[in-house]
PDB file of N, CA and C in Angstrom:
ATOM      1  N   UNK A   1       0.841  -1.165   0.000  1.00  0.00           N
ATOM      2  CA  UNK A   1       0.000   0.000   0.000  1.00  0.00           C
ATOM      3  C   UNK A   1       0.893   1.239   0.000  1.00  0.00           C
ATOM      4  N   UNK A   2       0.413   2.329  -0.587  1.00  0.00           N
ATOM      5  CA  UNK A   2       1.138   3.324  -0.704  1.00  0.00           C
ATOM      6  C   UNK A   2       0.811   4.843  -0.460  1.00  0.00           C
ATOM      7  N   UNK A   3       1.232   5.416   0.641  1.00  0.00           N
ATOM      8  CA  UNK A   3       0.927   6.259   1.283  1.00  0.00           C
ATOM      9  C   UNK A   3       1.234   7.165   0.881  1.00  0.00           C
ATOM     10  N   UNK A   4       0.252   8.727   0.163  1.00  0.00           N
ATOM     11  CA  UNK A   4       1.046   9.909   0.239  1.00  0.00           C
ATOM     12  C   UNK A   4       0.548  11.164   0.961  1.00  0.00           C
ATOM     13  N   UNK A   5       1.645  11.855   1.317  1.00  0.00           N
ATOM     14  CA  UNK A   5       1.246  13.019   2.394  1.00  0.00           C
ATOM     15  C   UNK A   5       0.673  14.098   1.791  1.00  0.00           C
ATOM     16  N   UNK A   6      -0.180  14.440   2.173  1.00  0.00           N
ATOM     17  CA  UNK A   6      -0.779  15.845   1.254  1.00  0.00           C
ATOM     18  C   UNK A   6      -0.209  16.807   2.215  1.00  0.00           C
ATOM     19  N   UNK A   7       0.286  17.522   0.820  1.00  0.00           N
ATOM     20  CA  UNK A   7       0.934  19.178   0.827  1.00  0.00           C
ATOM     21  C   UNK A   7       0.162  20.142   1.036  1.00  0.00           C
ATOM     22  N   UNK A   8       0.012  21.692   1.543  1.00  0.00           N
ATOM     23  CA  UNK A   8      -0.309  22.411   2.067  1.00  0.00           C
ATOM     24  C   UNK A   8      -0.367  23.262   0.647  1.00  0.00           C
ATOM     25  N   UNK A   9      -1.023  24.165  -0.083  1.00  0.00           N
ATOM     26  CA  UNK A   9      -0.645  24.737  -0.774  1.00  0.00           C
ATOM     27  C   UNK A   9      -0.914  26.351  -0.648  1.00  0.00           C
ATOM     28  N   UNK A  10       0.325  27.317  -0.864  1.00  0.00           N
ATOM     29  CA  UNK A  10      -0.246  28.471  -0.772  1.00  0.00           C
ATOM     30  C   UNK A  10       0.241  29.191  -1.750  1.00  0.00           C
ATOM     31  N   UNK A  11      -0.630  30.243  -2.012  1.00  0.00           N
ATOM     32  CA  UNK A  11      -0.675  31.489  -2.903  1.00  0.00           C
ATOM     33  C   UNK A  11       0.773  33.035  -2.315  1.00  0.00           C
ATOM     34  N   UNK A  12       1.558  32.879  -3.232  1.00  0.00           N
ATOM     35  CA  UNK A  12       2.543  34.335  -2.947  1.00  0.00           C
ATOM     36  C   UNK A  12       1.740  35.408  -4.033  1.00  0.00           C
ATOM     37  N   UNK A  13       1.678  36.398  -3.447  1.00  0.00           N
ATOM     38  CA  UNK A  13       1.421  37.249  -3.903  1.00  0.00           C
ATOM     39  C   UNK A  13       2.107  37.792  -4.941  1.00  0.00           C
ATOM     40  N   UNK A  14       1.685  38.433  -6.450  1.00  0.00           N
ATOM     41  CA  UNK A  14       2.877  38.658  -7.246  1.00  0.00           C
ATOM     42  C   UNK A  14       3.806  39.542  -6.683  1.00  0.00           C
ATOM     43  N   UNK A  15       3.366  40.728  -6.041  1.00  0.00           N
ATOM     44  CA  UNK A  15       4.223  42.008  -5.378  1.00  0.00           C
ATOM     45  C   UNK A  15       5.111  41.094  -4.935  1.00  0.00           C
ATOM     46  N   UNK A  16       4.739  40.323  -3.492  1.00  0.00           N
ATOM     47  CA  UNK A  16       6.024  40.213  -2.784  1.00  0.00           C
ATOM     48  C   UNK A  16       7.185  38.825  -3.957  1.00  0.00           C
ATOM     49  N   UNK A  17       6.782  38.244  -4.471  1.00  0.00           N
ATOM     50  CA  UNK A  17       7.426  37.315  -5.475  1.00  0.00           C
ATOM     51  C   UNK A  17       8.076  38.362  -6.698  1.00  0.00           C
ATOM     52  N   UNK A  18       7.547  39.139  -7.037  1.00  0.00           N
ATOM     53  CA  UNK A  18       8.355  40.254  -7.779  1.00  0.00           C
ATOM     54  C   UNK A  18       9.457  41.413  -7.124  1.00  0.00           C
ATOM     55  N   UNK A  19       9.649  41.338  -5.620  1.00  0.00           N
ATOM     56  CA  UNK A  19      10.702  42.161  -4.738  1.00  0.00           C
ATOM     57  C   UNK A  19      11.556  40.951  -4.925  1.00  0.00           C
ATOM     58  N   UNK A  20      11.508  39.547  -5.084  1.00  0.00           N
ATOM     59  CA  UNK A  20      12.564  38.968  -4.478  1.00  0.00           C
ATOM     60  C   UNK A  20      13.155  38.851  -2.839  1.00  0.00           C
ATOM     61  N   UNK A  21      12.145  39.352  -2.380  1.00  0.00           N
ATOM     62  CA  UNK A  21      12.470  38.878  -1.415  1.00  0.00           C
ATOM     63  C   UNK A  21      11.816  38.426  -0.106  1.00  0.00           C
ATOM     64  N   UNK A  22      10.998  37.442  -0.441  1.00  0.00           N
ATOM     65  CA  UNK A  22      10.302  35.920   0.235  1.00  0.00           C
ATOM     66  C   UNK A  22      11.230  35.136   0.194  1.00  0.00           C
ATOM     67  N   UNK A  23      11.074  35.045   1.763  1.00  0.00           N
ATOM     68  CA  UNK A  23      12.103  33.538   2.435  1.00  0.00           C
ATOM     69  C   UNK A  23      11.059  32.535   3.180  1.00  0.00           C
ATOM     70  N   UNK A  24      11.063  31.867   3.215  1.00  0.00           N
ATOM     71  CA  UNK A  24      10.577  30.623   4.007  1.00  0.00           C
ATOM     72  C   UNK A  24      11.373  29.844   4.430  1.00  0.00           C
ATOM     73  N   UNK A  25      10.887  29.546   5.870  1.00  0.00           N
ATOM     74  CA  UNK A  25      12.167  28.911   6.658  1.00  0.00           C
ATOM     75  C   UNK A  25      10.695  28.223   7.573  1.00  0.00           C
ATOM     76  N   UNK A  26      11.904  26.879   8.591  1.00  0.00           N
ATOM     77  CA  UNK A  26      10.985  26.818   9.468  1.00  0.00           C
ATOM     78  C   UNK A  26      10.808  27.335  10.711  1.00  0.00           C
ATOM     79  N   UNK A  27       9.389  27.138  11.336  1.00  0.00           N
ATOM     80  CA  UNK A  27       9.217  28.855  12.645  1.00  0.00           C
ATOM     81  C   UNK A  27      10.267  28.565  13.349  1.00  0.00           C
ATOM     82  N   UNK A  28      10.597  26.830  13.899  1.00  0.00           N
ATOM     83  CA  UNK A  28      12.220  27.009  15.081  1.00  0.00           C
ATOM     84  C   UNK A  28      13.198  27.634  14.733  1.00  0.00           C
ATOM     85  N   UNK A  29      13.297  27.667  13.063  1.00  0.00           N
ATOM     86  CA  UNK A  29      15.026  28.560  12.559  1.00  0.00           C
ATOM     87  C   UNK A  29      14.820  29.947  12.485  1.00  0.00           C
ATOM     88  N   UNK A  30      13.498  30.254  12.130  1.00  0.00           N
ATOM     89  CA  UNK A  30      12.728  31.937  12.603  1.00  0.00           C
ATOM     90  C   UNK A  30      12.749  32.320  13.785  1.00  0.00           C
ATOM     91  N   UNK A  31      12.356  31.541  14.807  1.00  0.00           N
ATOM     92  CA  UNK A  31      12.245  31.927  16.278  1.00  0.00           C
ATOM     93  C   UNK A  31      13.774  32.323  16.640  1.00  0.00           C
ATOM     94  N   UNK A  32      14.897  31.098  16.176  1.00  0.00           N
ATOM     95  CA  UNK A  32      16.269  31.177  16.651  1.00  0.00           C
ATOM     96  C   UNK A  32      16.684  32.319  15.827  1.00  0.00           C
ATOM     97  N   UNK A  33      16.520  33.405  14.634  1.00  0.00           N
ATOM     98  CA  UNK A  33      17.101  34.102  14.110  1.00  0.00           C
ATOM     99  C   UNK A  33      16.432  35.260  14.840  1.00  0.00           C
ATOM    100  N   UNK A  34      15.080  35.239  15.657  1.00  0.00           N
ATOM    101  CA  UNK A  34      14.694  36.837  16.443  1.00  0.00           C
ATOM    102  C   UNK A  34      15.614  36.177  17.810  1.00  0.00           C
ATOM    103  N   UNK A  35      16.121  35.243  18.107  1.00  0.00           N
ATOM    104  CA  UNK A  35      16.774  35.369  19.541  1.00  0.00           C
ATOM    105  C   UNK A  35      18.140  36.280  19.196  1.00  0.00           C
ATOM    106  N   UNK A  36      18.953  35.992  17.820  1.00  0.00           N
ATOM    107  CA  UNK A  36      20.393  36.379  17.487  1.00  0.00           C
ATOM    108  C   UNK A  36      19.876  37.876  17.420  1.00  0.00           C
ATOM    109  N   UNK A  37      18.677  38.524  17.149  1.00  0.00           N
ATOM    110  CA  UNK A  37      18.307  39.761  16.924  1.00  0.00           C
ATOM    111  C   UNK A  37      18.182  40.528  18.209  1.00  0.00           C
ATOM    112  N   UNK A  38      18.282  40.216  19.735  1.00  0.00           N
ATOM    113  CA  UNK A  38      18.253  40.616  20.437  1.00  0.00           C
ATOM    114  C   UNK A  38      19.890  40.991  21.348  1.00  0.00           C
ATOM    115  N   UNK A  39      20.813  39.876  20.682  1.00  0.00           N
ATOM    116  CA  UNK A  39      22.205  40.017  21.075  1.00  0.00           C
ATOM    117  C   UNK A  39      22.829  41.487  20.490  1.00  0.00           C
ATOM    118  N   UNK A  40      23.402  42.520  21.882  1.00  0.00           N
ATOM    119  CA  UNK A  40      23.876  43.222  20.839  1.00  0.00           C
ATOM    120  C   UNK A  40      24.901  43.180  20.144  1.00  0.00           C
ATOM    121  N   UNK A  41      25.328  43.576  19.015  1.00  0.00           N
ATOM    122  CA  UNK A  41      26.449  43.640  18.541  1.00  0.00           C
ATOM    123  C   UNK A  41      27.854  44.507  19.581  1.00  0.00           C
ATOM    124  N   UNK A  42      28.719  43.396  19.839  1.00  0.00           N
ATOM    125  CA  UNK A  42      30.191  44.047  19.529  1.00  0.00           C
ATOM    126  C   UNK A  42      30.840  45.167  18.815  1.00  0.00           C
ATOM    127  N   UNK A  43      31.164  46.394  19.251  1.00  0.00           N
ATOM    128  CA  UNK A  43      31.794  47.605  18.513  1.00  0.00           C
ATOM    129  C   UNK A  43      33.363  47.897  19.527  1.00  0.00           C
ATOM    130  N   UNK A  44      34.261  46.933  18.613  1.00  0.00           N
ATOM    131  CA  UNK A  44      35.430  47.452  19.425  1.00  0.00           C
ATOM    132  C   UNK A  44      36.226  49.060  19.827  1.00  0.00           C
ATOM    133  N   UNK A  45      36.656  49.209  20.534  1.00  0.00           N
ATOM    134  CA  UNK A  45      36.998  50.336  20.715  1.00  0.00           C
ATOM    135  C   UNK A  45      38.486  50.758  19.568  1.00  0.00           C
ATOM    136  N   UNK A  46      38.836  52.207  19.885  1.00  0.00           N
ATOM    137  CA  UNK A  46      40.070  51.847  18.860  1.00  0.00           C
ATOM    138  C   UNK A  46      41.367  51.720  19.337  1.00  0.00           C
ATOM    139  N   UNK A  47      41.190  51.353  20.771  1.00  0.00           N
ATOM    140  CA  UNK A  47      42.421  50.859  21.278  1.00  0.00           C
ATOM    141  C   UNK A  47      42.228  49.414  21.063  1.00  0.00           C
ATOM    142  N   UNK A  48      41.294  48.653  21.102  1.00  0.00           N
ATOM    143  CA  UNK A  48      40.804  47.484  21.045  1.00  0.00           C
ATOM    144  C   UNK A  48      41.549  46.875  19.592  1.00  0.00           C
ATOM    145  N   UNK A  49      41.238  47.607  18.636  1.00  0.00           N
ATOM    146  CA  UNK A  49      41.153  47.746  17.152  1.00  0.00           C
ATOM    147  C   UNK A  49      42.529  47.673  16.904  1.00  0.00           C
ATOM    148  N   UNK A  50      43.126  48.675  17.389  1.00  0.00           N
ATOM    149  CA  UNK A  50      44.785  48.551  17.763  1.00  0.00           C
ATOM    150  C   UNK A  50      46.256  47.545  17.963  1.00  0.00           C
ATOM    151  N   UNK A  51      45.217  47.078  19.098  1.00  0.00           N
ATOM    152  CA  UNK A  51      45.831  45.662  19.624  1.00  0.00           C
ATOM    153  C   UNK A  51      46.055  44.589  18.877  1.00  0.00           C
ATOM    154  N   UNK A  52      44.707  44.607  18.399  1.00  0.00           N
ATOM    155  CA  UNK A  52      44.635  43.702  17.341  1.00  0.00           C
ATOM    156  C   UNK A  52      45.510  43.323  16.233  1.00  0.00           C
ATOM    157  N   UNK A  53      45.244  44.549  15.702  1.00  0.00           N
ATOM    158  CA  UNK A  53      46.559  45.201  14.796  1.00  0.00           C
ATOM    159  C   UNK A  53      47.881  44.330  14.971  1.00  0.00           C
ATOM    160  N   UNK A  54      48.114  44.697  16.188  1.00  0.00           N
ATOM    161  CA  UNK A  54      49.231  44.039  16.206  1.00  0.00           C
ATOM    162  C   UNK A  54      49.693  42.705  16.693  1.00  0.00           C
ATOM    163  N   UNK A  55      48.675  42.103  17.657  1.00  0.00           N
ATOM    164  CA  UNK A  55      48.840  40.859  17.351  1.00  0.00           C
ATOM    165  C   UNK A  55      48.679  39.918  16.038  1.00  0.00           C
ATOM    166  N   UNK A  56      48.085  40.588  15.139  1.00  0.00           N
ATOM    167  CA  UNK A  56      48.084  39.837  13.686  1.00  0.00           C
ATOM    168  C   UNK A  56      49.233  40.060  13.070  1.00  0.00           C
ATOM    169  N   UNK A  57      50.124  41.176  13.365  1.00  0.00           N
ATOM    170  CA  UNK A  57      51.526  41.636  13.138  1.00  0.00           C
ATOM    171  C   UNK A  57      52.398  40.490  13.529  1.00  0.00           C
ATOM    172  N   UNK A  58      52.212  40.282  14.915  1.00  0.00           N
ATOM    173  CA  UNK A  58      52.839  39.699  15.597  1.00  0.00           C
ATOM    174  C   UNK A  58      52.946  38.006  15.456  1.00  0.00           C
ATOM    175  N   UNK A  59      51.634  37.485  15.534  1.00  0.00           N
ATOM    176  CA  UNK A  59      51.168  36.010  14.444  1.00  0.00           C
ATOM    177  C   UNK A  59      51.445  36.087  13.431  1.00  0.00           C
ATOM    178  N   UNK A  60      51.871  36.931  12.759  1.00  0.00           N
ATOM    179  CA  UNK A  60      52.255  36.454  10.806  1.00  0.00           C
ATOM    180  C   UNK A  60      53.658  36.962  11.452  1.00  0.00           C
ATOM    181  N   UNK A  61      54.724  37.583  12.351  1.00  0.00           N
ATOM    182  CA  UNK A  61      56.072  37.233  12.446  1.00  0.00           C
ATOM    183  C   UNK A  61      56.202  36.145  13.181  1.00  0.00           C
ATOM    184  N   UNK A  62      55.403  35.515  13.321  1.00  0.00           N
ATOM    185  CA  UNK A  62      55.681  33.850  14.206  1.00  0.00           C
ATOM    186  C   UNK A  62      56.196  34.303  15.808  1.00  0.00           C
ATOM    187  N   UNK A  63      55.462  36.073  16.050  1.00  0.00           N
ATOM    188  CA  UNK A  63      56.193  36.151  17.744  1.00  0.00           C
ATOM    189  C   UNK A  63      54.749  34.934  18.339  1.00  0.00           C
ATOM    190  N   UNK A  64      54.251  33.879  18.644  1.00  0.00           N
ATOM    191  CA  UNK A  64      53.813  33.442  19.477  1.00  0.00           C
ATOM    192  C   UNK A  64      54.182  32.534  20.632  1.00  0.00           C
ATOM    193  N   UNK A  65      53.176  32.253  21.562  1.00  0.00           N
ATOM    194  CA  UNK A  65      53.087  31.027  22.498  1.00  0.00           C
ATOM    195  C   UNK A  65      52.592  30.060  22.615  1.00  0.00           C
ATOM    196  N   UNK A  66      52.894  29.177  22.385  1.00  0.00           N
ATOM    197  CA  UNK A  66      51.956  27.954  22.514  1.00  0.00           C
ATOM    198  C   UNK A  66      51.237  28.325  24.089  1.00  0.00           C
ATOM    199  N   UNK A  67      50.334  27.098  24.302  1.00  0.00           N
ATOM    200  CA  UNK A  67      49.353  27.184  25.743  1.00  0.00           C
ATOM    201  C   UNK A  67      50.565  26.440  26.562  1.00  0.00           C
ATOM    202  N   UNK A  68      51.384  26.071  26.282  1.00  0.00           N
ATOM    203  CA  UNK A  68      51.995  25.439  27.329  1.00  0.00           C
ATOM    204  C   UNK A  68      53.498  25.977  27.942  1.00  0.00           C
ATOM    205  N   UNK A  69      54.352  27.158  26.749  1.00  0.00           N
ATOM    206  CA  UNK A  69      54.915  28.061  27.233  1.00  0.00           C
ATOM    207  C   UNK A  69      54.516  29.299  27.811  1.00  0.00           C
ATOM    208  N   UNK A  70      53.004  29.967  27.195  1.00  0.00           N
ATOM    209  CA  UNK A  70      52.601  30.862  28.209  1.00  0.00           C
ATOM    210  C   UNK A  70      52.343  30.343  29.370  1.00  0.00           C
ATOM    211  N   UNK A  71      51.923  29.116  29.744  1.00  0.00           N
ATOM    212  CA  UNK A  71      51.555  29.007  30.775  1.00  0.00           C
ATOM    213  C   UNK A  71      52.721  28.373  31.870  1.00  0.00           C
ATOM    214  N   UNK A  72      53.837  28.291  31.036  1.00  0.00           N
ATOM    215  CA  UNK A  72      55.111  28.813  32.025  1.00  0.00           C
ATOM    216  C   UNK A  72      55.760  29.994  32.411  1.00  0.00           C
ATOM    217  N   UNK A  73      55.824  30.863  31.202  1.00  0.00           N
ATOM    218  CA  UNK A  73      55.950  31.920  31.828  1.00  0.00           C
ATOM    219  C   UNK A  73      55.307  33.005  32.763  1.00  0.00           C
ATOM    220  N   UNK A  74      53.927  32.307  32.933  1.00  0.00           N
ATOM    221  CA  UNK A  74      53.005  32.496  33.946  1.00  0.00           C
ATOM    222  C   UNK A  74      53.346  31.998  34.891  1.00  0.00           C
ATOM    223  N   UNK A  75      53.875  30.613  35.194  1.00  0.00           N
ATOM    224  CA  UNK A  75      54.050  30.195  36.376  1.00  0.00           C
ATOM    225  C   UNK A  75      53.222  29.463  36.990  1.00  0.00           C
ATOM    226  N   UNK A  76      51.925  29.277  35.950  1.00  0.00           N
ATOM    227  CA  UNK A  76      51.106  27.927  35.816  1.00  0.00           C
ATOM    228  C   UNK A  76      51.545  26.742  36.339  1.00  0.00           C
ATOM    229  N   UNK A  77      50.686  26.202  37.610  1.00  0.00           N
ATOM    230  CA  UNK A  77      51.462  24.262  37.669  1.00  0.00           C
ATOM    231  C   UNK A  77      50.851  23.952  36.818  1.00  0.00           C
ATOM    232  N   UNK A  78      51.199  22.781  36.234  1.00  0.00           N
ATOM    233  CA  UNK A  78      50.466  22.521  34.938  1.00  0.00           C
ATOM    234  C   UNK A  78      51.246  20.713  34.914  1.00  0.00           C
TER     235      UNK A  78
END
C-alpha cells in the first residue's frame, strides 16, 4: 500500500514574489534568528582595534606562544 502526504498549498502574492524577497524557513530557525536579533552587537573600541593590529603583526612574524609556554611563563602548575 502506498501512502502519500498531502501538501499544504499556498498562494505568494505577485508584489512580494516580484521584490525577491520571500524567504521561508521553518518557525524554530525563525524563532532562533529573532533570539540572534536581540544580542547586541560588539563595537570594538580603537584601542581594542589597535591591539589587534598588532597581534596579527605579531602572528604572521611567528612572535607566538603555545598554551603550554605561556603558561610557564606564567608560572602555571600545569
Amino acid at each position: 500500500m502506498c501512502y502519500v502526504e498531502k501538501m499544504n498549498t499556498i498562494t505568494i502574492p505577485k508584489k512580494v514574489a516580484a521584490r525577491g524577497d520571500l524567504v521561508v524557513i521553518p518557525r524554530k530557525d525563525y524563532e532562533a534568528l529573532l533570539e540572534l536579533k536581540r544580542l547586541k552587537e560588539f563595537s570594538p573600541t580603537v584601542a581594542q582595534k589597535k591591539a589587534l593590529v598588532r597581534a596579527e603583526q605579531n602572528f604572521r612574524k611567528g612572535k607566538t606562544l603555545s598554551y603550554h609556554e605561556l603558561a610557564k611563563k606564567l608560572e602555571f602548575a600545569g
